[in-house]
C-alpha atoms as a PDB file:
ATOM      1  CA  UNK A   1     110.147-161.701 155.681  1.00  0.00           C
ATOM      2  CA  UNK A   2     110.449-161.420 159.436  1.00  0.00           C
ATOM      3  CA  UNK A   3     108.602-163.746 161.389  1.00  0.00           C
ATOM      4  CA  UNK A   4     105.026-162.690 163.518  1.00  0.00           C
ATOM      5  CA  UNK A   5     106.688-162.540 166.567  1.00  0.00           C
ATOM      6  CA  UNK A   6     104.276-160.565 170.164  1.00  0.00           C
ATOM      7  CA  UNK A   7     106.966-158.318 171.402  1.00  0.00           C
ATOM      8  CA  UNK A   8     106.999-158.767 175.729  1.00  0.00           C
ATOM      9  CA  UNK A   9     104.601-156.723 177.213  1.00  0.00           C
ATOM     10  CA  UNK A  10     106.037-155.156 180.444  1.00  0.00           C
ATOM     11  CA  UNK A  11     103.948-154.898 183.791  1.00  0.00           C
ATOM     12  CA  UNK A  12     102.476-150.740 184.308  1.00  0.00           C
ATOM     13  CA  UNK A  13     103.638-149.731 187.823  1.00  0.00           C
ATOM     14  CA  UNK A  14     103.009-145.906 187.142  1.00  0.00           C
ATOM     15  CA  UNK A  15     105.448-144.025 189.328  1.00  0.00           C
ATOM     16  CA  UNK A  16     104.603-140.223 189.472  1.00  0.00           C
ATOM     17  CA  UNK A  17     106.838-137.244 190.301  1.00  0.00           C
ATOM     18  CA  UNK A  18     106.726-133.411 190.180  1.00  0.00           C
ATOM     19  CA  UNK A  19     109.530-130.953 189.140  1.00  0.00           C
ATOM     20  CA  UNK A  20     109.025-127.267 188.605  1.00  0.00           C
ATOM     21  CA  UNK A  21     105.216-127.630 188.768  1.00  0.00           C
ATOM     22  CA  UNK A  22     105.490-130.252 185.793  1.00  0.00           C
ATOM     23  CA  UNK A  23     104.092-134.287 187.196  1.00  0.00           C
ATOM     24  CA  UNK A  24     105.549-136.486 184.713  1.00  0.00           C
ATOM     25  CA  UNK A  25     104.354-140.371 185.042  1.00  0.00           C
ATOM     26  CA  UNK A  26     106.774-143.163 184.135  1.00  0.00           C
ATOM     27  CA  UNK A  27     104.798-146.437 183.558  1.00  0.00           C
ATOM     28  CA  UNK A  28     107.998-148.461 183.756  1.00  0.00           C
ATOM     29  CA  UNK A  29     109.989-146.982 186.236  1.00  0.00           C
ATOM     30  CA  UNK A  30     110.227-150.025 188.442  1.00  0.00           C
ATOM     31  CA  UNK A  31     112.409-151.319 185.438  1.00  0.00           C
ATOM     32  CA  UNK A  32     115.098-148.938 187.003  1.00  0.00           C
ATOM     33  CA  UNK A  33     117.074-151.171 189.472  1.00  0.00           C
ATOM     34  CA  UNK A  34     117.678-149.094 192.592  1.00  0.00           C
ATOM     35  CA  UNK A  35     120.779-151.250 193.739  1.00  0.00           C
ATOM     36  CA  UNK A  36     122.789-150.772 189.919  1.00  0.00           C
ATOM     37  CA  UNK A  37     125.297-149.776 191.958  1.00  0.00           C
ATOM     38  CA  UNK A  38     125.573-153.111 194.000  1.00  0.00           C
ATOM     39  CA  UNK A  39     124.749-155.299 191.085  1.00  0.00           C
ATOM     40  CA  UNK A  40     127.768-153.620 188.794  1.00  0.00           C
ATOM     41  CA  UNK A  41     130.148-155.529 191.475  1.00  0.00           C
ATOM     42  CA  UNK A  42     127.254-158.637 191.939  1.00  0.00           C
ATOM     43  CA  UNK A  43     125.097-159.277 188.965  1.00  0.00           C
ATOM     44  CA  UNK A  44     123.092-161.980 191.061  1.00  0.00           C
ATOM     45  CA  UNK A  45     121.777-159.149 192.769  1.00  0.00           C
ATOM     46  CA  UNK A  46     119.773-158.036 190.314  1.00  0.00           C
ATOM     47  CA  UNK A  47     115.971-158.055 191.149  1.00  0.00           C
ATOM     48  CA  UNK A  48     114.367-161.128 190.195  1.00  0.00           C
ATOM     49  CA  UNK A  49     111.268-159.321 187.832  1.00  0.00           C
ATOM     50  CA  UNK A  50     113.532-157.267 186.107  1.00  0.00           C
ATOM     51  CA  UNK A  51     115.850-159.978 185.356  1.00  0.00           C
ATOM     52  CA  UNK A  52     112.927-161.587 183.872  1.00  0.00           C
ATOM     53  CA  UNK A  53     112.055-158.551 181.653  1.00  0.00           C
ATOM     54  CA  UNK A  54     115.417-158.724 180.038  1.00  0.00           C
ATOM     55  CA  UNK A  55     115.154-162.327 179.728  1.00  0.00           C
ATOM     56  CA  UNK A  56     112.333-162.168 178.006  1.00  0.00           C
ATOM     57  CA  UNK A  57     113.299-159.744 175.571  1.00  0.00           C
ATOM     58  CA  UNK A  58     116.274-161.316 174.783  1.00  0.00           C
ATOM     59  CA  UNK A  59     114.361-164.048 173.548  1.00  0.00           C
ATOM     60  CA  UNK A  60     112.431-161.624 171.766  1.00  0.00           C
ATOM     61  CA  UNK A  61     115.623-160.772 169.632  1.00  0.00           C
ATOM     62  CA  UNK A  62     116.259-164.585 169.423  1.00  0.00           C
ATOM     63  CA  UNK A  63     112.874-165.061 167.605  1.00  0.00           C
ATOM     64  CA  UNK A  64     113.068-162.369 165.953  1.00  0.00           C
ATOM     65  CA  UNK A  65     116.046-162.652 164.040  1.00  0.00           C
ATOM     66  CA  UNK A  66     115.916-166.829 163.657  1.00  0.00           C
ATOM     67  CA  UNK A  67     116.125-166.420 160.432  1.00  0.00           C
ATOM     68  CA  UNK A  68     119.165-164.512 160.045  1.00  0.00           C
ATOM     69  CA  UNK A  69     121.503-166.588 161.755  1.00  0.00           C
ATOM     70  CA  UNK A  70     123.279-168.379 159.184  1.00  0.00           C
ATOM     71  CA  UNK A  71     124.193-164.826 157.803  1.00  0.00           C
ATOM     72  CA  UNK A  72     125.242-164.046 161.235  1.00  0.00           C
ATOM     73  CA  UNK A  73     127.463-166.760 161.150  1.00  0.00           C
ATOM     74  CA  UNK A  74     128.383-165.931 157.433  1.00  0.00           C
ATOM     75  CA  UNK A  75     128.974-162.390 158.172  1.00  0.00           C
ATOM     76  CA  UNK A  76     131.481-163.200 161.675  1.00  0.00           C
ATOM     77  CA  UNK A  77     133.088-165.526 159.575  1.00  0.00           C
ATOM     78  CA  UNK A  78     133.862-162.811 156.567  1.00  0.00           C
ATOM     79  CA  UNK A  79     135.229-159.867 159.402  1.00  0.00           C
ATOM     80  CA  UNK A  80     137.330-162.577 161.308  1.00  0.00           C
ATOM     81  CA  UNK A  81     139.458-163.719 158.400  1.00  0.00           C
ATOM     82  CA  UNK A  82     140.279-160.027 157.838  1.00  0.00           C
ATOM     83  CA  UNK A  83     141.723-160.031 161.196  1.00  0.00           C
ATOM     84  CA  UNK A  84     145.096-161.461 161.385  1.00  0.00           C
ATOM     85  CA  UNK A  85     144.178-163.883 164.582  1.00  0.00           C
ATOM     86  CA  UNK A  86     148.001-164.849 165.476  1.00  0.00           C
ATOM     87  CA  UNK A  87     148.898-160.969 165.869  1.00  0.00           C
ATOM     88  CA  UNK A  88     151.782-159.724 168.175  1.00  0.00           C
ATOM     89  CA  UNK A  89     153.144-156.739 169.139  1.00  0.00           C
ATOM     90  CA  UNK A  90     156.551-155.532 168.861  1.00  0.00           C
ATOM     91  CA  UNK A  91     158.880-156.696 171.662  1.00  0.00           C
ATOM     92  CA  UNK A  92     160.179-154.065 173.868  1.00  0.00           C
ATOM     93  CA  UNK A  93     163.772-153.845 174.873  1.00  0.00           C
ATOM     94  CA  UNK A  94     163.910-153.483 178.708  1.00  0.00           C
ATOM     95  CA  UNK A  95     167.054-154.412 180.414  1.00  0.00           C
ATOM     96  CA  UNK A  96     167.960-158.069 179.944  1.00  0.00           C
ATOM     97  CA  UNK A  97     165.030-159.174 178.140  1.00  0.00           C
ATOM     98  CA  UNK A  98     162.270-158.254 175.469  1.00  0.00           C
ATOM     99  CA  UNK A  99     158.693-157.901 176.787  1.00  0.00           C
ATOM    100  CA  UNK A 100     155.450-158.661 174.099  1.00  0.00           C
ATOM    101  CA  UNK A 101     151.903-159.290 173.913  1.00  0.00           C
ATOM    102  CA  UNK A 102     150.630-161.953 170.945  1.00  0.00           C
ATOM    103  CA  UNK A 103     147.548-163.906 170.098  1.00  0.00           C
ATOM    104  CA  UNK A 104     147.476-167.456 168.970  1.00  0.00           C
ATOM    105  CA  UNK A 105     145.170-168.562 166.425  1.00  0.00           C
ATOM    106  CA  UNK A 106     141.806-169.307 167.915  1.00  0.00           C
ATOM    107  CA  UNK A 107     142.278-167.703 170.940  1.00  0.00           C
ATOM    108  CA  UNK A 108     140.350-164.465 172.687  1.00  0.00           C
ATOM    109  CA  UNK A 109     142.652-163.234 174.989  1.00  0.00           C
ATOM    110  CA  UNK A 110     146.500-161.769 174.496  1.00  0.00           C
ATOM    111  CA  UNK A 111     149.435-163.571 175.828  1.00  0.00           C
ATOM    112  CA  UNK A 112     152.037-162.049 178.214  1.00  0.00           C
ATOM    113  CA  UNK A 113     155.610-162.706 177.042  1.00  0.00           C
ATOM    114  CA  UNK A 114     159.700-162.289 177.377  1.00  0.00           C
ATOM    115  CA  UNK A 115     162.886-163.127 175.782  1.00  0.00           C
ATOM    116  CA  UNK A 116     165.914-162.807 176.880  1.00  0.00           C
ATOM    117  CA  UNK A 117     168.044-159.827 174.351  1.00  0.00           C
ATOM    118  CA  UNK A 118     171.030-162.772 174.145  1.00  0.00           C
ATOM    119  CA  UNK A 119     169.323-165.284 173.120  1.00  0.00           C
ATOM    120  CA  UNK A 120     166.705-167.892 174.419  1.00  0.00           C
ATOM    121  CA  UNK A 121     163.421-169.353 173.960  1.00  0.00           C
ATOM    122  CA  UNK A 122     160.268-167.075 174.636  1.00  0.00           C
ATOM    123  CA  UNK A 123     158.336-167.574 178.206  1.00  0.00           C
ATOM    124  CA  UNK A 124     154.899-166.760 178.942  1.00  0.00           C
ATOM    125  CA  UNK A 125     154.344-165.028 181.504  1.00  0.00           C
ATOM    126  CA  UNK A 126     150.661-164.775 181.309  1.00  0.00           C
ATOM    127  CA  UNK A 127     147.818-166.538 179.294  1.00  0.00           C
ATOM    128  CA  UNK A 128     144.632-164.819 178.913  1.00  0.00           C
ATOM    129  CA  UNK A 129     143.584-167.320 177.384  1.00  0.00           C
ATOM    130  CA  UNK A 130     144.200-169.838 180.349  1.00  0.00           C
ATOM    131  CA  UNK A 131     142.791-167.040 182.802  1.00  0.00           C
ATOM    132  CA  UNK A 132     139.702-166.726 181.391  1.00  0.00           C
ATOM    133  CA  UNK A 133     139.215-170.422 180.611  1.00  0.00           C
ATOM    134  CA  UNK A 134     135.591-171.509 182.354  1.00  0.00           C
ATOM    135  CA  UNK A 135     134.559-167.718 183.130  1.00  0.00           C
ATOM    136  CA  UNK A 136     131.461-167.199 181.567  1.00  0.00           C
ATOM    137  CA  UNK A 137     132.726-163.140 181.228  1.00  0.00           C
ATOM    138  CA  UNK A 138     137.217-162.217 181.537  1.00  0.00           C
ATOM    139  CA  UNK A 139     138.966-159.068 180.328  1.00  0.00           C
ATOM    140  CA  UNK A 140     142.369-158.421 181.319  1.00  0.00           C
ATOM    141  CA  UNK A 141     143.295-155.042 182.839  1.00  0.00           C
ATOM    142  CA  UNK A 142     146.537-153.840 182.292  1.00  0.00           C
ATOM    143  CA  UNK A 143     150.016-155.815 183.100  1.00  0.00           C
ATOM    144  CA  UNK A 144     152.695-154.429 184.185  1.00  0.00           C
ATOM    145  CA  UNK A 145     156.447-156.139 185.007  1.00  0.00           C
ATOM    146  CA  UNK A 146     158.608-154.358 188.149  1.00  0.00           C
ATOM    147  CA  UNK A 147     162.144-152.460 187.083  1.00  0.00           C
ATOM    148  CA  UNK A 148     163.574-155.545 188.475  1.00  0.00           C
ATOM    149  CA  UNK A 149     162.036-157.957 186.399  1.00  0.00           C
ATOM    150  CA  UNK A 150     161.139-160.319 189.209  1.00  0.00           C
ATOM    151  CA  UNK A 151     157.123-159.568 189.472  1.00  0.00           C
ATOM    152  CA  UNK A 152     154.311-159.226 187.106  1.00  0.00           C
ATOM    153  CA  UNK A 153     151.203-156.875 188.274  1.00  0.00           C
ATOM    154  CA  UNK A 154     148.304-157.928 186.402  1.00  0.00           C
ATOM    155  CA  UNK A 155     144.621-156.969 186.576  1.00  0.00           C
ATOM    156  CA  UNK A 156     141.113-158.825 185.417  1.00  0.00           C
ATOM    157  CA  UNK A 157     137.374-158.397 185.411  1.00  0.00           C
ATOM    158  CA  UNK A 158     135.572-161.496 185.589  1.00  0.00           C
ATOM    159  CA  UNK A 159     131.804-160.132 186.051  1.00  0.00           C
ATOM    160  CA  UNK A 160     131.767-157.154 183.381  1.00  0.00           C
ATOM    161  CA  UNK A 161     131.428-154.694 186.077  1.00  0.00           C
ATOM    162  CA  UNK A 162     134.663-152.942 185.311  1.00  0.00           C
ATOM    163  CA  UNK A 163     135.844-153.002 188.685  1.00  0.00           C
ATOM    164  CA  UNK A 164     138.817-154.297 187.774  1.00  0.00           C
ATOM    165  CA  UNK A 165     141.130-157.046 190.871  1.00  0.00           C
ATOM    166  CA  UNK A 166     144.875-156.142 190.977  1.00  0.00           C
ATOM    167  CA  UNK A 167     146.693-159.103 191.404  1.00  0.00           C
ATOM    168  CA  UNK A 168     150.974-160.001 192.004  1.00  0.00           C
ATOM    169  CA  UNK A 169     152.750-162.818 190.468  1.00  0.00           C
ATOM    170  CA  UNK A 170     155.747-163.913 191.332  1.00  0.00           C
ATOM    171  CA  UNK A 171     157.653-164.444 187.894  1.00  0.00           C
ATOM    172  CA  UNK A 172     160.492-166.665 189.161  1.00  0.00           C
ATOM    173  CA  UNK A 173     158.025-169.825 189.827  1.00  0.00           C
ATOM    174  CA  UNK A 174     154.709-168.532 188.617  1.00  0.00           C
ATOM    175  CA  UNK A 175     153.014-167.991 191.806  1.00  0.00           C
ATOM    176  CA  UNK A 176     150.700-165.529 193.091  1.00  0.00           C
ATOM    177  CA  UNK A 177     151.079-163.750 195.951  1.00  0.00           C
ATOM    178  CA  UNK A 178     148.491-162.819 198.748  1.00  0.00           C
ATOM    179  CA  UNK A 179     148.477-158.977 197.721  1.00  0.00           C
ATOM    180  CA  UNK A 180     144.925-159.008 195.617  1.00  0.00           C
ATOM    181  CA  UNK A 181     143.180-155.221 195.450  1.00  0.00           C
ATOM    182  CA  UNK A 182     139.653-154.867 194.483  1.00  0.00           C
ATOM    183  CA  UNK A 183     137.747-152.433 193.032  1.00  0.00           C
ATOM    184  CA  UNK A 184     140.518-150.512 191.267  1.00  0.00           C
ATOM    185  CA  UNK A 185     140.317-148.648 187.703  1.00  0.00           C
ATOM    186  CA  UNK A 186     142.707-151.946 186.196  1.00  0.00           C
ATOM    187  CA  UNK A 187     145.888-150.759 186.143  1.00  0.00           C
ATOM    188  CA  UNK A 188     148.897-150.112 188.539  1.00  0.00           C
ATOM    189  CA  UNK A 189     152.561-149.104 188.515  1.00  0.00           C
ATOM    190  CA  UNK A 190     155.574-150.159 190.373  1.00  0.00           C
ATOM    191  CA  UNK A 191     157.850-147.562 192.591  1.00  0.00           C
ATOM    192  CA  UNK A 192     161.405-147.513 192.383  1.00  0.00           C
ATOM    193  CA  UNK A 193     162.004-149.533 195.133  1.00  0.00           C
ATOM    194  CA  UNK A 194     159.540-152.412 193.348  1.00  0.00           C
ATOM    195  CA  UNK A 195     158.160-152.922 196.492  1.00  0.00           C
ATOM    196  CA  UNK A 196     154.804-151.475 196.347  1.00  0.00           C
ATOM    197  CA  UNK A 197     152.975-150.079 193.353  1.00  0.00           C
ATOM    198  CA  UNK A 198     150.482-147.387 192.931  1.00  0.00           C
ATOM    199  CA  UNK A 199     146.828-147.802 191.622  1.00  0.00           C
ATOM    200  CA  UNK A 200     143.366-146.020 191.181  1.00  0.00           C
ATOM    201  CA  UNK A 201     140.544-146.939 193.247  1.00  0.00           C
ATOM    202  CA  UNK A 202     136.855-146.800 191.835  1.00  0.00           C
ATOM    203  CA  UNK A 203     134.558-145.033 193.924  1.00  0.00           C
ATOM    204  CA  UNK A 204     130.111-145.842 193.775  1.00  0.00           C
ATOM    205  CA  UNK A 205     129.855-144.333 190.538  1.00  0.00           C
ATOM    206  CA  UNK A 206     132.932-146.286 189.071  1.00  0.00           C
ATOM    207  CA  UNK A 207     135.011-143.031 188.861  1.00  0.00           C
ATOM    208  CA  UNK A 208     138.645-142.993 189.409  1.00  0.00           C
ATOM    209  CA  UNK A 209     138.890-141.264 192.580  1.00  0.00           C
ATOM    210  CA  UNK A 210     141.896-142.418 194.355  1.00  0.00           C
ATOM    211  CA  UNK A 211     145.715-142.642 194.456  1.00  0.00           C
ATOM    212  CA  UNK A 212     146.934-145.083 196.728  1.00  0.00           C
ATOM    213  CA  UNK A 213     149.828-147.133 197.276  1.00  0.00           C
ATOM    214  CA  UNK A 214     149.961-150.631 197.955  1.00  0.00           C
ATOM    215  CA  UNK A 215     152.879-152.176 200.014  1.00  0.00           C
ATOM    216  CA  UNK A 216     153.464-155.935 199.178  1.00  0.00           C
ATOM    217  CA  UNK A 217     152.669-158.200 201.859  1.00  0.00           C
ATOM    218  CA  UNK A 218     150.397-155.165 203.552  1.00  0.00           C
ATOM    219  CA  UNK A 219     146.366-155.436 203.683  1.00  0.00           C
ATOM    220  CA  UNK A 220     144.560-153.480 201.187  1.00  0.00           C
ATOM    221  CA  UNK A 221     142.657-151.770 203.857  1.00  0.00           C
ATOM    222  CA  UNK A 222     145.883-150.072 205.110  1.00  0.00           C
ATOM    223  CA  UNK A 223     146.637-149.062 201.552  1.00  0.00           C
ATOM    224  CA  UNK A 224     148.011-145.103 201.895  1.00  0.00           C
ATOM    225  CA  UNK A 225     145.853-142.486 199.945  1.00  0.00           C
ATOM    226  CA  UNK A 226     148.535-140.436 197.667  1.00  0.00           C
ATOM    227  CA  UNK A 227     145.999-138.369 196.173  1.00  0.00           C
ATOM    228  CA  UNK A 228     142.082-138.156 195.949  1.00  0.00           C
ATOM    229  CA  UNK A 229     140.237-135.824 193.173  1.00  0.00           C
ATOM    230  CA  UNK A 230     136.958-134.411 194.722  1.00  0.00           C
ATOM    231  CA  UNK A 231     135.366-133.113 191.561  1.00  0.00           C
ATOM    232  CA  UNK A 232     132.541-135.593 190.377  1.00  0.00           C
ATOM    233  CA  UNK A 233     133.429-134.011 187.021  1.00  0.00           C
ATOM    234  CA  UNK A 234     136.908-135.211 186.800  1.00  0.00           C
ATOM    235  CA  UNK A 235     138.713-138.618 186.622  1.00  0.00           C
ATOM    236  CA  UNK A 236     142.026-139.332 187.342  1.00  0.00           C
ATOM    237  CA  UNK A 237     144.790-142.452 185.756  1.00  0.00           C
ATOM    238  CA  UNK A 238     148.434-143.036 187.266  1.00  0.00           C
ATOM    239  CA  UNK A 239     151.179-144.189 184.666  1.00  0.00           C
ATOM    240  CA  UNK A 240     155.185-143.983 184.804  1.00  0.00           C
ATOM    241  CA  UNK A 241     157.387-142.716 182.891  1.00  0.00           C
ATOM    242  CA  UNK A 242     159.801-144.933 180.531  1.00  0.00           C
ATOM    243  CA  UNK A 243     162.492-144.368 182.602  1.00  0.00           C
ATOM    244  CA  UNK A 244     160.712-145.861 185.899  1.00  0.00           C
ATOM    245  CA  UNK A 245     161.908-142.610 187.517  1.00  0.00           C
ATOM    246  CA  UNK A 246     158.474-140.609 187.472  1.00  0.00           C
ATOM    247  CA  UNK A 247     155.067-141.394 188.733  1.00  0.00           C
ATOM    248  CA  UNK A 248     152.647-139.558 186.653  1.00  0.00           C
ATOM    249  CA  UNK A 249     148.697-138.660 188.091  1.00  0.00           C
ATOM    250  CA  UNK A 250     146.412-137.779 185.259  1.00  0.00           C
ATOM    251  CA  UNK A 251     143.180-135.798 186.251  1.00  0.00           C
ATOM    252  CA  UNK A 252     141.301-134.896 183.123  1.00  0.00           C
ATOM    253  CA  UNK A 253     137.143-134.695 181.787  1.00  0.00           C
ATOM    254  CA  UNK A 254     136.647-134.412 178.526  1.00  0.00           C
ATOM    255  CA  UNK A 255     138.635-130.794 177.866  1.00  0.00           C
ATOM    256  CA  UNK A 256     140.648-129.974 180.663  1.00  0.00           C
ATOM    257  CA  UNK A 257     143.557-131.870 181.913  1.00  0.00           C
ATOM    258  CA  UNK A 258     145.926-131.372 184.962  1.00  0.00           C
ATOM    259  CA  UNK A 259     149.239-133.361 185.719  1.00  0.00           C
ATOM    260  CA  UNK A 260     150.934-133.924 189.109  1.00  0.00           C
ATOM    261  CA  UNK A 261     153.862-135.956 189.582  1.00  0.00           C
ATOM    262  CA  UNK A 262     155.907-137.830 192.036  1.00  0.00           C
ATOM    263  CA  UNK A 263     159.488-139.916 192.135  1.00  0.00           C
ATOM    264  CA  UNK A 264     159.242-143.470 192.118  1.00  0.00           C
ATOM    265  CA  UNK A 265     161.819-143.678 194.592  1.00  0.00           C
ATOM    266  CA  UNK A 266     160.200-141.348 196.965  1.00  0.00           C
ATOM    267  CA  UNK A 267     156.356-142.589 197.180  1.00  0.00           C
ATOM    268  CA  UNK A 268     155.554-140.692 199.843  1.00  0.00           C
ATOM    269  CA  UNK A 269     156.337-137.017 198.915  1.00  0.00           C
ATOM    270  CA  UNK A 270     153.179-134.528 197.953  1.00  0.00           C
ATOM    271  CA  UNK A 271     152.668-134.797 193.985  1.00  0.00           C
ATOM    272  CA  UNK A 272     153.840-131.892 192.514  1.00  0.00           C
ATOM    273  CA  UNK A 273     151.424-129.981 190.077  1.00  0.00           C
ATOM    274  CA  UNK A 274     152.858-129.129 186.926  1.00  0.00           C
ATOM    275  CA  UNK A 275     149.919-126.620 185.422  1.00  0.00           C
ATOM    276  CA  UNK A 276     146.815-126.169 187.272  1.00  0.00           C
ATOM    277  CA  UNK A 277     143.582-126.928 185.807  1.00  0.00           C
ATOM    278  CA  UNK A 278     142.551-124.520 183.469  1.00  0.00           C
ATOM    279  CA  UNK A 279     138.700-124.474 181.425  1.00  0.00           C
ATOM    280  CA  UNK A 280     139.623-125.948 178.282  1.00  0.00           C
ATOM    281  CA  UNK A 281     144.071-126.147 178.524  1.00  0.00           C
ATOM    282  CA  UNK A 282     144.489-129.606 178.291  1.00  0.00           C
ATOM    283  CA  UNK A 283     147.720-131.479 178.281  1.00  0.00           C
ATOM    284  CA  UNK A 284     149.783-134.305 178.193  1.00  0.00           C
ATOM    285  CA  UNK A 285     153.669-135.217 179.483  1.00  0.00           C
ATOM    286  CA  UNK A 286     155.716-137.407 178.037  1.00  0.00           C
ATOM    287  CA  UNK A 287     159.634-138.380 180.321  1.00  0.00           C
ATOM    288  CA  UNK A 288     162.701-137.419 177.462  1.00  0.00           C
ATOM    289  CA  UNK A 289     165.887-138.492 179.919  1.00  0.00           C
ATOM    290  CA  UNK A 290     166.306-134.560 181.707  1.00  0.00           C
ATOM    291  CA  UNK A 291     163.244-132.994 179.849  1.00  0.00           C
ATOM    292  CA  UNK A 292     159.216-133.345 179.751  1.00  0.00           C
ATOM    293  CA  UNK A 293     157.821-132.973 176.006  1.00  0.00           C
ATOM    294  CA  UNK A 294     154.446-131.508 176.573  1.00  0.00           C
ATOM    295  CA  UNK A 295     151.776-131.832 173.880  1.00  0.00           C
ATOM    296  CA  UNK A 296     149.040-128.808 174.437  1.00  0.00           C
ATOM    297  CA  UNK A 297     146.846-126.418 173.408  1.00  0.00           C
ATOM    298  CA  UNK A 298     147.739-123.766 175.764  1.00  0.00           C
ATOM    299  CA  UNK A 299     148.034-120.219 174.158  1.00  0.00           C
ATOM    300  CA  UNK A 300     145.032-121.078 171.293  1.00  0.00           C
ATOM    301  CA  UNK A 301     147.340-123.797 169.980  1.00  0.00           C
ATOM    302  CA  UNK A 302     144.100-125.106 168.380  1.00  0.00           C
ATOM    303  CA  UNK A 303     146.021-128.084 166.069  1.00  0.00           C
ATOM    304  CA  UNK A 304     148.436-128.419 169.698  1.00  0.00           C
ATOM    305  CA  UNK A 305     152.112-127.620 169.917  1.00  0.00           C
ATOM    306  CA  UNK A 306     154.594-129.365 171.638  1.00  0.00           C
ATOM    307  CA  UNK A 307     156.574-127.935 174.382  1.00  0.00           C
ATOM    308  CA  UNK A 308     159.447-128.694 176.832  1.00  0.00           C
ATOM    309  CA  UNK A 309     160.305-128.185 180.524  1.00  0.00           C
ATOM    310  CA  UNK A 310     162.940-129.520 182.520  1.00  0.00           C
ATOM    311  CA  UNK A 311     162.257-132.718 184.293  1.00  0.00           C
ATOM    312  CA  UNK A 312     163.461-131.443 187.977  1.00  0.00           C
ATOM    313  CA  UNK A 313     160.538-128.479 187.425  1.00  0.00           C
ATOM    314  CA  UNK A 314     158.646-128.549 185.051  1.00  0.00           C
ATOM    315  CA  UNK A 315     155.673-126.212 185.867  1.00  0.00           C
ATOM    316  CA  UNK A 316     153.731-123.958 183.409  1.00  0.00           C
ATOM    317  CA  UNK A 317     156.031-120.949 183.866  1.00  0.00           C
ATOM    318  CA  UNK A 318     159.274-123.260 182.219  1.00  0.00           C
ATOM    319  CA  UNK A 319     157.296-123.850 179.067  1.00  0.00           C
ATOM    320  CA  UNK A 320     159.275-123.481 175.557  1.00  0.00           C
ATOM    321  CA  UNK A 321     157.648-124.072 172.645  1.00  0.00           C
ATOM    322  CA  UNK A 322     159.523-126.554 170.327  1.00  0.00           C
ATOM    323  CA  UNK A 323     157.424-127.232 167.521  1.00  0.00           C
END
């Protein structure tokens, strides 16, 4: 039987406004934090009543569900040992040594590792687990090692905002170095020369509106726009290929996709589109040595087909089906 329990009674502040000759009146409107924008990067920001609100009905909850929380702590402990905590990925083979992710038992947070391919003891190259350690909220971002295996570009969230701080370590000694880029979507990737690296920047409305590249050593405020998507509607990722040769922009909603790419070793030349945007074409590139594999649904491919074009040009009109 639940316990009797007074649910919180908010404050009325009725806000009234008219739209197509219809008033509607919204009693709680001053619930509706007109800074969410500022408070996604600075929670403290949030407005002292409303903050109070949501305390309170958190402790609602608490009350209400006292009496459950031995089967709370029954039920986490039944899920968790179906989860193998110690899990690890698959090393991959990259040069001289074998790059990983793993868990150890008890922790929250993945580890960062390499081996060398010879032979030798693993080292950590990043702890989660150590990062996060008295942060009251930490999610990694992605990580990402330079072609020359000397840095490690790494990316965290410490508020819950998802604004996501790009940071450089130096992997010979640990160290990190000045270059620290806020705001971005979490992820980067190197250029050929592995002196800069490329990265999304989060605009107001935490969309991924930017390109830019960062130059090591350089302020973020001099940071060089590559490419910036103007449709609200759209969001954008940048990725490279396996080889290290491409630098792929993603623009994509939820069913149209467009590609342009770039060479890592020439950051500054105008990405080249692949296959305009098209209502409802979506697809997705994949680097095969002198080839793109493309998987799409261009043509009423409904189930997708996947396609090939040479790497040196591989806009729509060099399309051949292959499966």
């Amino acid at each position: 039987m639940f316990p009797i329990v007074s649910p919180p009674t908010p404050e009325k502040r009725p806000v009234s406004d008219t739209h197509h000759g219809i008033t509607r009146t919204d009693d709680y409107a001053w619930l509706r934090a007109g800074n969410w924008q500022e408070m996604f990067r600075d929670p403290s920001l949030l407005d002292a009543g409303i903050r109070a609100e949501l305390e309170a009905e958190n402790a609602y909850q608490s009350k209400l569900m006292a009496d459950t929380v031995e089967l709370q702590k029954q039920l986490f402990k039944e899920m968790k040992g179906r989860i193998k905590e110690d899990d690890s990925s698959v090393p991959m083979k990259d040069g001289p040594y074998a790059y990983g992710s793993s868990f150890k038992l008890g922790g929250e947070q993945p580890r960062y590792f390499r081996m060398p391919r010879d032979g030798g003891a693993e080292h950590i190259l990043l702890d989660g687990d150590a990062e996060a350690a008295g942060k009251a909220y930490f999610r990694l971002g992605g990580v990402d090692h330079s072609a020359d295996h000397a840095r490690l570009l790494w990316a965290f969230d410490d508020k819950g905002s998802e604004f996501y701080t790009l940071h450089v370590r130096d992997l010979a000694d640990g160290r990190e170095l000045a270059d620290q880029i806020p705001d971005t979507g979490g992820s980067g990737v190197w250029n050929a020369a592995n002196d800069g690296f490329f990265y999304t920047r989060l605009d107001p409305n935490h969309r991924p509106s930017k390109v830019l590249f960062h130059a090591l050593g350089d302020s973020p405020q001099s940071d060089r726009l590559i490419y910036e998507e103007t449709d609200p509607g759209f969001f954008m990722n940048v990725d490279g290929t396996r080889n290290n040769e491409w630098i792929m922009i993603g623009i994509n909603d939820h069913e149209t996709s467009e590609y342009r790419l770039m060479r890592a070793d020439d950051p500054f030349a105008e990405p080249k589109l692949v296959s305009p945007r098209e209502i409802g074409l979506q697809y997705e590139l994949e680097e095969g040595g002198d080839i793109f594999f493309i998987l799409t649904n261009a043509d009423g491919a409904k189930d997708f087909k996947i396609m090939t074009a040479p790497a040196g040009d591989p806009v729509r009109a060099n399309w051949q089906e292959l499966v």
